[in-house]
Protein backbone atom coordinates (compact mmCIF):
# COMPACT_ATOMS: atom_id res chain seq x y z
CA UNK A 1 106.32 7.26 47.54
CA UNK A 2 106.62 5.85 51.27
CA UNK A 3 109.39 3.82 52.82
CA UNK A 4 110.29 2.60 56.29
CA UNK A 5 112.89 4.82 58.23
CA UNK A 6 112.98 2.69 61.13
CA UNK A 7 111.06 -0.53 62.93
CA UNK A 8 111.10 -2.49 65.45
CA UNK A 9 109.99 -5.97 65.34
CA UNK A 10 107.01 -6.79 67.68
CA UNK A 11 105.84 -10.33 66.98
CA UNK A 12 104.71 -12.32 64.14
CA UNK A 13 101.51 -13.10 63.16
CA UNK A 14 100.13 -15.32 60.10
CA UNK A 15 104.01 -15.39 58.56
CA UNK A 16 104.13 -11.53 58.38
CA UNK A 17 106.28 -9.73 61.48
CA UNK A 18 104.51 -6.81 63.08
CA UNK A 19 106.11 -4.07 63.36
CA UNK A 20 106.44 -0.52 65.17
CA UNK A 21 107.49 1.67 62.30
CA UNK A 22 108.41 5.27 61.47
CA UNK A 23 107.06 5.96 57.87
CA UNK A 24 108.37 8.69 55.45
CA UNK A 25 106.13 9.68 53.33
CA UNK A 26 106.24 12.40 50.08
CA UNK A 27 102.70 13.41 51.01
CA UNK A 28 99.40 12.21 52.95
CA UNK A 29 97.92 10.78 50.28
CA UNK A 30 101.02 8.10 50.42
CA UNK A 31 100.10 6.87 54.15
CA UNK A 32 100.39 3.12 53.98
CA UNK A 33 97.68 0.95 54.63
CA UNK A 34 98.95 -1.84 57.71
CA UNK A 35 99.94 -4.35 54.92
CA UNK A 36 101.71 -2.20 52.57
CA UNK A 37 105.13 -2.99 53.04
CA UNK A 38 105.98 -6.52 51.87
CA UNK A 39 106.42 -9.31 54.95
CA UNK A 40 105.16 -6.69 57.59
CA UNK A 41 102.18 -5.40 59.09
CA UNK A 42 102.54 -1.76 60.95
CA UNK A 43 101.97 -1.90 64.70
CA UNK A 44 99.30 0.19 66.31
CA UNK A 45 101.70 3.42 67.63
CA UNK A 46 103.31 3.50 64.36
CA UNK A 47 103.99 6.98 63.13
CA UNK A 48 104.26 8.95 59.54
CA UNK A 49 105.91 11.79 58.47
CA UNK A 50 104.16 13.91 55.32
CA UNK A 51 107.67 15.31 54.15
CA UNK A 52 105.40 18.04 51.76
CA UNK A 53 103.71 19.49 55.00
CA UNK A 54 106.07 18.62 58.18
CA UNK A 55 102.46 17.01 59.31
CA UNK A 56 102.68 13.50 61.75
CA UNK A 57 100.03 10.86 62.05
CA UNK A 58 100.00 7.78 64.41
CA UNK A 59 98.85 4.40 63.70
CA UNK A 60 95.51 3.51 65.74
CA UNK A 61 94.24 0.45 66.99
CA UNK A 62 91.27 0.51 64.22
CA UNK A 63 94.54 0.92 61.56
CA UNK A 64 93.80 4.33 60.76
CA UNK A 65 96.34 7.41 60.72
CA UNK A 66 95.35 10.34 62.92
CA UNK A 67 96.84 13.37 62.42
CA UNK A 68 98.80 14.57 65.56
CA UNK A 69 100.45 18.06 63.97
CA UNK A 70 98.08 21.09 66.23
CA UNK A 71 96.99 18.85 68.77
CA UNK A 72 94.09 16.02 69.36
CA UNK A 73 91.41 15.31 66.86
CA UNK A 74 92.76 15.91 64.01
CA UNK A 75 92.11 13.53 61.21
């Protein structure tokens, strides 16, 4: 399960409003994909929490999450 803590509203593009988020998360294998949530599309900089682990990712340009729990590099 995954929901949107917080956001804020960047622009809008193609009818959907981009958005910097903060994600919760029950576990990794929830992390949204950029169109997941209905009307929106996550912002690079978003980030994630993994609730099961404490773990953080961040949204990257490419729209993949990168862990950033124990420093850079981890994916």
């Amino acid at each position: 399960m995954k929901w949107i803590r917080n956001e804020k509203f960047i622009s809008y593009n193609s009818g959907r409003a981009v958005v910097l988020a903060e994600v919760e998360m029950d576990t990794a294998a929830d992390l949204p994909a950029v169109n997941a949530f209905d009307g929106r599309t996550l912002a690079k900089g978003s980030i994630a929490h993994d609730i099961a682990t404490g773990d953080f990712y961040s949204l990257n340009s490419s729209g993949t999450w990168v862990n950033q729990t124990g420093g850079a590099g981890n994916e």
